[in-house]
C-alpha atoms as a PDB file:
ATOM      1  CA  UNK A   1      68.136  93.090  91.805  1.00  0.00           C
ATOM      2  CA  UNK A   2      69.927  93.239  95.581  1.00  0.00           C
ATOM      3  CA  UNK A   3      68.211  95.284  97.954  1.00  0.00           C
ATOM      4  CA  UNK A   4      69.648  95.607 101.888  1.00  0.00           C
ATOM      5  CA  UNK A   5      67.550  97.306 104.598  1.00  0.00           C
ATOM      6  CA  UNK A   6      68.154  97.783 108.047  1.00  0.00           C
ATOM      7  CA  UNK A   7      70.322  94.617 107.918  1.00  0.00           C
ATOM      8  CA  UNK A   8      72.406  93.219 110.770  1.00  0.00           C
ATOM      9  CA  UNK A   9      74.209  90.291 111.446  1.00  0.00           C
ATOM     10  CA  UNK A  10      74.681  88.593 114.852  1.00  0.00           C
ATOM     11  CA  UNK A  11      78.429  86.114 115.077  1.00  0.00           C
ATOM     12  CA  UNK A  12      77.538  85.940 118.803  1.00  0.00           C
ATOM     13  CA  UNK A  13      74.530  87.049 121.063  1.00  0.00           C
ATOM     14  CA  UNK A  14      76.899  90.178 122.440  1.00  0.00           C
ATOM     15  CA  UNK A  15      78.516  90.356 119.158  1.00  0.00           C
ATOM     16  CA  UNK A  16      77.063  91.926 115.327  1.00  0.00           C
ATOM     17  CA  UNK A  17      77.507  94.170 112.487  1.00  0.00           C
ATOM     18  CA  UNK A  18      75.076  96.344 111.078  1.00  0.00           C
ATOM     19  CA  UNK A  19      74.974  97.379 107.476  1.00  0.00           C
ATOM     20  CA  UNK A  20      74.275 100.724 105.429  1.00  0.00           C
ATOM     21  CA  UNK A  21      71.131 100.541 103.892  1.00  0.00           C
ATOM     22  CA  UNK A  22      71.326  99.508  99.882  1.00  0.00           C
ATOM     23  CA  UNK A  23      70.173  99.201  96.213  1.00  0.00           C
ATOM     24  CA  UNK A  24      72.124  97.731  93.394  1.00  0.00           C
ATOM     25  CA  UNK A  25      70.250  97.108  89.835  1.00  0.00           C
ATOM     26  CA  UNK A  26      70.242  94.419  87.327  1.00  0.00           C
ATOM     27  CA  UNK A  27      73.431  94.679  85.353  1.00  0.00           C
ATOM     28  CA  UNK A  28      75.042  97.336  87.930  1.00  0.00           C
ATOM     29  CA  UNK A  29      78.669  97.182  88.648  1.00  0.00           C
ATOM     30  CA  UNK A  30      79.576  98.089  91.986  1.00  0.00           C
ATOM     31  CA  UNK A  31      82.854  97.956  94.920  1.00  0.00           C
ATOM     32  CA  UNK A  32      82.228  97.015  98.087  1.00  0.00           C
ATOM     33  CA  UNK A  33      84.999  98.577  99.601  1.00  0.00           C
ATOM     34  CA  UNK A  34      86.069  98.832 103.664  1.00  0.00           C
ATOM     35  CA  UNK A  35      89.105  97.669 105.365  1.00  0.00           C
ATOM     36  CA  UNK A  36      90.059  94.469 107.125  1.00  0.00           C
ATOM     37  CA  UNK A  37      87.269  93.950 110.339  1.00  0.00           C
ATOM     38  CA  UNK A  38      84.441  96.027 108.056  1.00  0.00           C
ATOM     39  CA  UNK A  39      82.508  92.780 106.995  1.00  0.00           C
ATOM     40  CA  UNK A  40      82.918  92.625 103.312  1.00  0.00           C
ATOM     41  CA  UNK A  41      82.959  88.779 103.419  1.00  0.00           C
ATOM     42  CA  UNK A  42      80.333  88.734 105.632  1.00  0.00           C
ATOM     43  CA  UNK A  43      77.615  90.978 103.290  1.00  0.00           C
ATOM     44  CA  UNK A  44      78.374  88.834 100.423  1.00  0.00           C
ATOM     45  CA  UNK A  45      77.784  85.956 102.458  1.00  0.00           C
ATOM     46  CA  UNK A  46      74.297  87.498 103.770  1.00  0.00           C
ATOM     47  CA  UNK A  47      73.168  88.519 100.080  1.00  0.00           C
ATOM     48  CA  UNK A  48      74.233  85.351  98.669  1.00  0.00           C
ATOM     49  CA  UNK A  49      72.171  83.351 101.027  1.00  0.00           C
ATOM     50  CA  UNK A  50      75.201  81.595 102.221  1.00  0.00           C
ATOM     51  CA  UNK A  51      74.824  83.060 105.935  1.00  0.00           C
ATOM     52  CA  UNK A  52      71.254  82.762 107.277  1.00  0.00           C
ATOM     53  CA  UNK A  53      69.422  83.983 110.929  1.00  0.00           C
ATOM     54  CA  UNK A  54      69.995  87.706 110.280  1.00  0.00           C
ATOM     55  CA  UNK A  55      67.643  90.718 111.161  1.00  0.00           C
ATOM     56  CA  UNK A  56      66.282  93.132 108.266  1.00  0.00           C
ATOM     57  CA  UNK A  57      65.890  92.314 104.717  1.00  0.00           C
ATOM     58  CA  UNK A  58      67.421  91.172 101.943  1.00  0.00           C
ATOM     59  CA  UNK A  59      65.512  91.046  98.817  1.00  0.00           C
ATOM     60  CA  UNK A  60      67.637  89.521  95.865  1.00  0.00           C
ATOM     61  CA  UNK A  61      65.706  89.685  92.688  1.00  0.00           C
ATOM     62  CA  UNK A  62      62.540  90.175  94.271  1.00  0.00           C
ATOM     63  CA  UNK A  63      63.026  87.154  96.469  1.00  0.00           C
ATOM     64  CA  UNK A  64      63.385  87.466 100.442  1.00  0.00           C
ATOM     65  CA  UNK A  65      66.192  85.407 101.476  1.00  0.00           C
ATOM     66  CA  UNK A  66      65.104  84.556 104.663  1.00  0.00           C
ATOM     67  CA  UNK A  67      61.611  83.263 103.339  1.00  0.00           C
ATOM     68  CA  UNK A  68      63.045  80.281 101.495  1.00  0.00           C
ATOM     69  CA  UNK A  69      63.553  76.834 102.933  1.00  0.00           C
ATOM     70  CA  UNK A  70      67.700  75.324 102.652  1.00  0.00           C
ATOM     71  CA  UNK A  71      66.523  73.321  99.693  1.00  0.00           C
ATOM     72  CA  UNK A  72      65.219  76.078  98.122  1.00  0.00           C
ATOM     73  CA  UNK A  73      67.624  78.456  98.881  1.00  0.00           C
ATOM     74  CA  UNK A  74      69.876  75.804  97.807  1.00  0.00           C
ATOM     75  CA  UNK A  75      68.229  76.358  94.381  1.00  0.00           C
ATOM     76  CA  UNK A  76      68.294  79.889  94.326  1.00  0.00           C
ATOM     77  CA  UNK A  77      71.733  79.948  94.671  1.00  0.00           C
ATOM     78  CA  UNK A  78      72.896  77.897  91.950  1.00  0.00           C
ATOM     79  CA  UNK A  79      70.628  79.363  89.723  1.00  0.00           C
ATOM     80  CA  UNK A  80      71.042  82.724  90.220  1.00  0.00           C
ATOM     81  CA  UNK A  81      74.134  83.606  91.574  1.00  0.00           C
ATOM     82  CA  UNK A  82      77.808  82.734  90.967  1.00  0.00           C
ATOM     83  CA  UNK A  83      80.552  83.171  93.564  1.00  0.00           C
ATOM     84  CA  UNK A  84      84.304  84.087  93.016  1.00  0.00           C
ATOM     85  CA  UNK A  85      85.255  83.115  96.543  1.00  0.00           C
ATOM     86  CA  UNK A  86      89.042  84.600  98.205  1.00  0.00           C
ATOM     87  CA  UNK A  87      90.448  81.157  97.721  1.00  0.00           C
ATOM     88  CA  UNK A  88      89.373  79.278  94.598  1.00  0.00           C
ATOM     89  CA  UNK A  89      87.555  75.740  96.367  1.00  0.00           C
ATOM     90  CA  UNK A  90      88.671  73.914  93.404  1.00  0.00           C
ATOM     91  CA  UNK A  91      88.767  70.113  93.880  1.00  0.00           C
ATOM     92  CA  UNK A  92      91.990  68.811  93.498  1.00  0.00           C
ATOM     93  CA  UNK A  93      91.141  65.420  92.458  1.00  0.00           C
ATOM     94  CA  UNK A  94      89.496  66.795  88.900  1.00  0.00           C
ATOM     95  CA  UNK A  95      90.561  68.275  85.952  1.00  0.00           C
ATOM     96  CA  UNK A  96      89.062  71.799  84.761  1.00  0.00           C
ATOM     97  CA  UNK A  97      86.275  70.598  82.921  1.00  0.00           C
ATOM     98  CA  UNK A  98      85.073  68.418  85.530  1.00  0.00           C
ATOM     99  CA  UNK A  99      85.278  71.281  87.920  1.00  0.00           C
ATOM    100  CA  UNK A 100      82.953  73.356  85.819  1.00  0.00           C
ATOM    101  CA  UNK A 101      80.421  70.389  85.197  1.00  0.00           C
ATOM    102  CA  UNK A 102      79.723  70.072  88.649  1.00  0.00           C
ATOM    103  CA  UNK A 103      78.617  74.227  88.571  1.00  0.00           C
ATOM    104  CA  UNK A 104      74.985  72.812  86.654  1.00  0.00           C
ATOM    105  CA  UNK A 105      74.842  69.303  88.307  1.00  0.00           C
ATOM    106  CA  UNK A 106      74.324  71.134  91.657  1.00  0.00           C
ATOM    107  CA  UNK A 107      71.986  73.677  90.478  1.00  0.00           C
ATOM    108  CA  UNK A 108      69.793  70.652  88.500  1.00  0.00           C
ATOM    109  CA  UNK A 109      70.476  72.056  85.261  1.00  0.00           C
ATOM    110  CA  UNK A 110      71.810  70.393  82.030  1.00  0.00           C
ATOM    111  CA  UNK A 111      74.710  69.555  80.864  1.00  0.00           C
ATOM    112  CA  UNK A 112      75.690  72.068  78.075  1.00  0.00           C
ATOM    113  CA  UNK A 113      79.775  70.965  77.453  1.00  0.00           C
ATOM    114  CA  UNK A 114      79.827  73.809  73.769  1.00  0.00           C
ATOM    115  CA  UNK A 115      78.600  76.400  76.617  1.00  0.00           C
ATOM    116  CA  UNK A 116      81.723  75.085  78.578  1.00  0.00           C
ATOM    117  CA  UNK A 117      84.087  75.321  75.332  1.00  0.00           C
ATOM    118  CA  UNK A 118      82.982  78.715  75.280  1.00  0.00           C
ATOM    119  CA  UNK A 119      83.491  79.570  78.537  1.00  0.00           C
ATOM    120  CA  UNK A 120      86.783  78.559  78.348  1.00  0.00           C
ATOM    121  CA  UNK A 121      87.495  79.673  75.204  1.00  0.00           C
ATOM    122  CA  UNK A 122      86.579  83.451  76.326  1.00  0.00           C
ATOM    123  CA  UNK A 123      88.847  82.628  79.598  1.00  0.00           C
ATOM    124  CA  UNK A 124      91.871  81.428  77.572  1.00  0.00           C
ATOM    125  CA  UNK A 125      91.660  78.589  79.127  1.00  0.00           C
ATOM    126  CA  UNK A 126      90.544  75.699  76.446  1.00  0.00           C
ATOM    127  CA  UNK A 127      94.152  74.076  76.418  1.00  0.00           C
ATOM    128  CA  UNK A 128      93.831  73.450  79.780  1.00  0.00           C
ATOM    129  CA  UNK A 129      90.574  71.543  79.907  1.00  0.00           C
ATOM    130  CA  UNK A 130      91.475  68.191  80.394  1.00  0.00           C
ATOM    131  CA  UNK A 131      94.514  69.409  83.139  1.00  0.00           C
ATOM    132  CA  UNK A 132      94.385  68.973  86.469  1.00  0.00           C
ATOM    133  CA  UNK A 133      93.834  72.223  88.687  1.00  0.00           C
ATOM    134  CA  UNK A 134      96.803  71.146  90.802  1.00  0.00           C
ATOM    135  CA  UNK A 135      99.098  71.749  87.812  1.00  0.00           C
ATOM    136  CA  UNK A 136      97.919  75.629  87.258  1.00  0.00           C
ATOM    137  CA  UNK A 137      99.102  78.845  87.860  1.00  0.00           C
ATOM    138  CA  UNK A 138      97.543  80.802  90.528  1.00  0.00           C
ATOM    139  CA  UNK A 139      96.096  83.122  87.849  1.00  0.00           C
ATOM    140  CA  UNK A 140      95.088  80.163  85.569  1.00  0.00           C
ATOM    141  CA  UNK A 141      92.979  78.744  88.649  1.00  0.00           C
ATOM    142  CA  UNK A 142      92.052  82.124  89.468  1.00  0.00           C
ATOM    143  CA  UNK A 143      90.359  82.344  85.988  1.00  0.00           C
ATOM    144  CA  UNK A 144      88.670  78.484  86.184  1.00  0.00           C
ATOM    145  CA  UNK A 145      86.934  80.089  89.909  1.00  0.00           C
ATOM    146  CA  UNK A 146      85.658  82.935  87.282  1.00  0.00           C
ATOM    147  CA  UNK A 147      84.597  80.525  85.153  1.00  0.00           C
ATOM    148  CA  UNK A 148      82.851  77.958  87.296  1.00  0.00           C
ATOM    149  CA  UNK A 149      80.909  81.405  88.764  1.00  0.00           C
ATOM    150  CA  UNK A 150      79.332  82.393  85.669  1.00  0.00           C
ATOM    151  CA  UNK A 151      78.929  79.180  83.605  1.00  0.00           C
ATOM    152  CA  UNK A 152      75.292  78.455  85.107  1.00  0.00           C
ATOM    153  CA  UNK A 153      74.670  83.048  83.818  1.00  0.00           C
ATOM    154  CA  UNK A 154      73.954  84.115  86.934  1.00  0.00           C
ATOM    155  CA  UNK A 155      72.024  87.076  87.474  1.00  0.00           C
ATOM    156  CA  UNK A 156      74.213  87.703  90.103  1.00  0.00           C
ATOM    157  CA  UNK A 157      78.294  87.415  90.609  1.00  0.00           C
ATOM    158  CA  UNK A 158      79.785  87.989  94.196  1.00  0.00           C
ATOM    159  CA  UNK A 159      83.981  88.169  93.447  1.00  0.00           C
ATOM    160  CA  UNK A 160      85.152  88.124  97.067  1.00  0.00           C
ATOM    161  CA  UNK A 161      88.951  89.980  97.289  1.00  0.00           C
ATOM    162  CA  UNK A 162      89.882  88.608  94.257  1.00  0.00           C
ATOM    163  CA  UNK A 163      92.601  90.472  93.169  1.00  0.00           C
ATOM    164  CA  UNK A 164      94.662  90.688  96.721  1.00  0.00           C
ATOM    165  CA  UNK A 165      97.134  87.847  96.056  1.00  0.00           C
ATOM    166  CA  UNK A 166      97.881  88.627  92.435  1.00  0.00           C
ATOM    167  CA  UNK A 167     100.493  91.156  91.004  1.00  0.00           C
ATOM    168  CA  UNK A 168      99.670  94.495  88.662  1.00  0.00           C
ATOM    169  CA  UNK A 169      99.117  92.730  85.641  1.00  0.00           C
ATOM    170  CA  UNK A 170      97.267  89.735  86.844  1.00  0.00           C
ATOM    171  CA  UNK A 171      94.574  91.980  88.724  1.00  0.00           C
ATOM    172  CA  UNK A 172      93.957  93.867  85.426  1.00  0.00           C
ATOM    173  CA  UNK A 173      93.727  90.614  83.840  1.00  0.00           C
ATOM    174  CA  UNK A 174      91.156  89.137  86.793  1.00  0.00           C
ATOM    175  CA  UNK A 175      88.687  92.161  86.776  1.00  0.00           C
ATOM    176  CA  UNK A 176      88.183  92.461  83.336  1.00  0.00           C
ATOM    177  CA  UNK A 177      87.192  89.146  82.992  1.00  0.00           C
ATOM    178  CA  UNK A 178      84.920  89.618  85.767  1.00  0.00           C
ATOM    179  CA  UNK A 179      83.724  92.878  83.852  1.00  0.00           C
ATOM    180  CA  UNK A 180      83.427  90.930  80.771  1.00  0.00           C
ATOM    181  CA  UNK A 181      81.312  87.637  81.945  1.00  0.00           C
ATOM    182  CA  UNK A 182      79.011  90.290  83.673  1.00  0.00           C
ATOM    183  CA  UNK A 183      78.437  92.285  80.506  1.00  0.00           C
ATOM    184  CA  UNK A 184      77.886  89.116  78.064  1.00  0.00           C
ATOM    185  CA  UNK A 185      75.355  88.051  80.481  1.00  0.00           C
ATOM    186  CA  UNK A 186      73.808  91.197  81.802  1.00  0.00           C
ATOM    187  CA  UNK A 187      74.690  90.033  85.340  1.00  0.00           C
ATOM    188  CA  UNK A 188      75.129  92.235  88.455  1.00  0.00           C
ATOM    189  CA  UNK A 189      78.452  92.267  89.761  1.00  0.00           C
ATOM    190  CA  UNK A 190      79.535  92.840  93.012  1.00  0.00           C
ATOM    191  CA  UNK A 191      83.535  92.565  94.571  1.00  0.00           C
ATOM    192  CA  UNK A 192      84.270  92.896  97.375  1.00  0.00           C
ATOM    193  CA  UNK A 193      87.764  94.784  98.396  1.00  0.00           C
ATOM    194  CA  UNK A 194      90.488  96.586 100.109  1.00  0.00           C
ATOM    195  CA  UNK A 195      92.779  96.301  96.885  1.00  0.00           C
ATOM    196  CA  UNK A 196      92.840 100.233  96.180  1.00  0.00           C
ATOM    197  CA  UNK A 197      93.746  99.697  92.831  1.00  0.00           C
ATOM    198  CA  UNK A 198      90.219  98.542  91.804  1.00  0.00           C
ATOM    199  CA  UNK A 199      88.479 101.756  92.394  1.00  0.00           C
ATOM    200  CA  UNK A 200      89.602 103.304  88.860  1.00  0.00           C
ATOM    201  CA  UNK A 201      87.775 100.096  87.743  1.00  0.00           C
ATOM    202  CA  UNK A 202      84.260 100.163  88.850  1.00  0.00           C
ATOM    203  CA  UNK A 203      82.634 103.554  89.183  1.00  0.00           C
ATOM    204  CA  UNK A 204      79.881 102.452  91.784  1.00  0.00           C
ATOM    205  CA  UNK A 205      80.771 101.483  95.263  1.00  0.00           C
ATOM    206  CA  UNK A 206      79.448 100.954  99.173  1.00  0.00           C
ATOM    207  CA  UNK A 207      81.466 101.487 101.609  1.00  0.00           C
ATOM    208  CA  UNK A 208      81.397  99.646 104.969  1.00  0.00           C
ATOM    209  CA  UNK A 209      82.921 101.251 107.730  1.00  0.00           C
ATOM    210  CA  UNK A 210      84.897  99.244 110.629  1.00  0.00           C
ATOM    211  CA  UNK A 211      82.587  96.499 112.518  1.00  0.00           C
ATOM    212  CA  UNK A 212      80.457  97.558 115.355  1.00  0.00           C
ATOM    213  CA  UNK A 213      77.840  96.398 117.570  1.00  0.00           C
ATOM    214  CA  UNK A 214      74.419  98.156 116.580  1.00  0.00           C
ATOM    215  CA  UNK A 215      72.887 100.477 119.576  1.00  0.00           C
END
């Protein structure tokens, strides 16, 4: 499903990262784990074809990344992956269900509002459909970012550190719905983190190390 080689990633011409070589199944579970500077955020970006212009490969299901035009990568994207990004990207001006409609209208697929009723239904969220993401908790707009990621069922979710803001309860709460929309859809799943209490959670994990410039 996501296979890195020899990958590196240049912010400036005197300034990259290079990545440890990996393979991650369909319907794996895995942490990507490494401290602040390591380039968690970075590797999701690269594998979700959100960052572009980078040496090596990455092969998401059986796709090259770097071989598809911005419209098609475009897509690609929305109809493969779903992202759980650090902060949520709702848009204010909507109410829930409006948020999640716009997950298919971007990737050019229909319109399916009993798939959103059961989305939300599985997120506890149904009673807040019609509400206005300004008027939610952080964990209740936590959970419509979870559910905007996998309404499209992506092969593919990328949860970027999103746990690292919310209390004990709340990030038990936050990856088992994660762990939950990946299983009902046979998704990969892939967070990224330096929240230590989510290695009991997910028994497969990468490790970065801190960033460097390659030799």
């Amino acid at each position: 499903m996501i296979q890195v080689s020899k990958l590196v990633y240049r912010y400036t011409p005197a300034t990259a990262i290079a990545f440890p070589d990996f393979t991650v199944q369909k319907g794996e579970h895995f942490l990507l784990l490494g401290d602040s500077g390591s380039g968690k955020t970075t590797l999701l970006h690269l594998a979700g074809g959100l960052l572009r212009q980078y040496e090596g490969s990455v092969v998401v299901d059986g796709t090259e990344l770097s071989t598809l035009s911005e419209t098609a990568l475009d897509h690609f994207r929305g109809k493969k992956i779903g992202f759980v990004f650090q902060r949520n990207h709702l848009i204010s001006a909507l109410s829930v269900e409006q948020n999640l409609m716009l997950s298919p209208y971007l990737a050019e697929l229909p319109l399916d509002h009993a798939h959103i009723t059961e989305v939300l239904d599985a997120l506890g969220l149904e009673n807040k459909r019609n509400s206005r993401v300004t008027t939610l908790s952080q964990g209740q707009a936590q959970r419509v970012a979870i559910a905007r990621a996998v309404l499209n069922k992506p092969s593919i979710i990328f949860a970027d550190e999103p746990t690292s803001a919310l209390d004990d309860k709340n990030c038990d709460r936050v990856v088992s719905l994660l762990l939950d929309a990946a299983r009902l859809h046979g998704s990969t799943l892939i967070v990224a983190t330096h929240d230590q209490r989510l290695k009991s959670k997910l028994q497969h994990q990468i490790r970065l190390t801190a960033a460097h410039e390659p030799a």
